[in-house]
C-alpha atoms as a PDB file:
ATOM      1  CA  UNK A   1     -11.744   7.314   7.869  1.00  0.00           C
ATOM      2  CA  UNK A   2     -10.561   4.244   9.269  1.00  0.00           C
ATOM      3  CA  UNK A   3      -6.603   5.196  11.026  1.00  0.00           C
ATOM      4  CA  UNK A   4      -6.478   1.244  11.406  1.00  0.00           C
ATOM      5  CA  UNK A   5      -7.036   0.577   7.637  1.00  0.00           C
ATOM      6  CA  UNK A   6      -4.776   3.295   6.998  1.00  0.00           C
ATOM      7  CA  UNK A   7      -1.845   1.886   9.207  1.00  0.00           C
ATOM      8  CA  UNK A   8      -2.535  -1.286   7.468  1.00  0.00           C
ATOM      9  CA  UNK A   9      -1.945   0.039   3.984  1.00  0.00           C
ATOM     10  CA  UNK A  10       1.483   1.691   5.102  1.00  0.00           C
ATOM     11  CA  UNK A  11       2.840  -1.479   6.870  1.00  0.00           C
ATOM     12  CA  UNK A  12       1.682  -3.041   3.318  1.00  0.00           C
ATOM     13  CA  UNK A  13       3.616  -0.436   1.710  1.00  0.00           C
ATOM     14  CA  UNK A  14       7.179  -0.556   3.715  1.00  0.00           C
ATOM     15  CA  UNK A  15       6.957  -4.158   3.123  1.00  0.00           C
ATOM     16  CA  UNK A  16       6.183  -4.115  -0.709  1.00  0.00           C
ATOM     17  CA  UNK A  17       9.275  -1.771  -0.472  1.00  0.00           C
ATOM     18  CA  UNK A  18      11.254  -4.113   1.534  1.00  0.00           C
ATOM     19  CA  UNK A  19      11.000  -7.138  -0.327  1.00  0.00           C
ATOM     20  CA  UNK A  20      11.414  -4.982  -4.137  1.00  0.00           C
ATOM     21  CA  UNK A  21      14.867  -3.834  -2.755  1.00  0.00           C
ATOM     22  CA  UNK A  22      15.386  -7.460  -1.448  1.00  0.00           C
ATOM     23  CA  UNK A  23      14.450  -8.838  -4.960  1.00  0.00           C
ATOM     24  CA  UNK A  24      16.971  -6.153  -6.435  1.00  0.00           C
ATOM     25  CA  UNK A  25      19.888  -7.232  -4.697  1.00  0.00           C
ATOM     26  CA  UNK A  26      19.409 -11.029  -4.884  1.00  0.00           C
ATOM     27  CA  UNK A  27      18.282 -10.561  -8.713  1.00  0.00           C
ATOM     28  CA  UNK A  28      15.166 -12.471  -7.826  1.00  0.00           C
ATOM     29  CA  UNK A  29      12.351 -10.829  -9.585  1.00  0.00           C
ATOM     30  CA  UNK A  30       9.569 -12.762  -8.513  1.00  0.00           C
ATOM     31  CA  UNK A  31      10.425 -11.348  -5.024  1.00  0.00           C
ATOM     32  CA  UNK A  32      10.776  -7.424  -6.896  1.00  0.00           C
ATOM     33  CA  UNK A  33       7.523  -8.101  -8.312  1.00  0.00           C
ATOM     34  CA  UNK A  34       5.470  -9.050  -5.567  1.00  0.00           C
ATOM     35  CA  UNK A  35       6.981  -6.108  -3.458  1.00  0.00           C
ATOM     36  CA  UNK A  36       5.700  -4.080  -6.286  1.00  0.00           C
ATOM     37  CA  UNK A  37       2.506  -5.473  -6.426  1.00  0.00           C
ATOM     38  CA  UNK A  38       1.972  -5.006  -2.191  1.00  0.00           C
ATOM     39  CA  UNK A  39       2.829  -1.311  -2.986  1.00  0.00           C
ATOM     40  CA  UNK A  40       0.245  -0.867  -5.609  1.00  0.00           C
ATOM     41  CA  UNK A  41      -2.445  -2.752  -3.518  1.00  0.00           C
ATOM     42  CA  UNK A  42      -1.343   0.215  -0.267  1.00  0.00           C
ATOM     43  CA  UNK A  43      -1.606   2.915  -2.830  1.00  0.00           C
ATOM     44  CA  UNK A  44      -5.299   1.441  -3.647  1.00  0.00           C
ATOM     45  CA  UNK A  45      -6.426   1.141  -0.346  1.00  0.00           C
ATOM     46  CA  UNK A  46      -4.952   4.578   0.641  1.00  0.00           C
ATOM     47  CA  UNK A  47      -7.393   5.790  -2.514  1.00  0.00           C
ATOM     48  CA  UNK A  48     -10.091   3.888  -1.086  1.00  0.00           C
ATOM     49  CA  UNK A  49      -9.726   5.951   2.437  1.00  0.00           C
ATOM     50  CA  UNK A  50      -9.153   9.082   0.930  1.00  0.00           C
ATOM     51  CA  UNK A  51     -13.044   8.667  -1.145  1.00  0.00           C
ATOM     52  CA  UNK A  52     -14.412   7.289   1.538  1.00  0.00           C
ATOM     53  CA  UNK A  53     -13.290  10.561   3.520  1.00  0.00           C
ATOM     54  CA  UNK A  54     -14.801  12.912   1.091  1.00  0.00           C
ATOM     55  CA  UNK A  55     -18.136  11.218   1.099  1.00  0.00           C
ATOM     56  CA  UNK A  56     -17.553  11.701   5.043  1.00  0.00           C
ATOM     57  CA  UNK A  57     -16.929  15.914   4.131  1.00  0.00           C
ATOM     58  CA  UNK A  58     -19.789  16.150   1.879  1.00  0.00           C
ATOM     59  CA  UNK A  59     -22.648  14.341   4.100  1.00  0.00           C
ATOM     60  CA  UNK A  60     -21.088  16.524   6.924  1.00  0.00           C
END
């Protein structure tokens, strides 16, 4: 388990969710999209960590 890549993926997350609710209230959805896409790409890494982790559990 890596806290660092972890931390990462949040920040990635808050800022996917940032810039979707600045693409909603402009009406830009280029911007909505791409905020949607950084959150999917957090909740894939956050994935990743959490297998990685129970590899970790079962070799321990």
């Amino acid at each position: 388990m890596s806290i660092e890549e972890r931390a990462q993926a949040t920040a990635k997350n808050i800022e996917g969710k940032l810039q979707e609710a600045a693409g909603e209230i402009t009406g830009d959805p280029k911007d909505k999209a791409e905020g949607q896409a950084k959150q999917a790409e957090a909740q894939a890494q956050h994935a990743k960590e959490d297998v990685k982790d129970e590899l970790k559990k079962s070799i321990d």
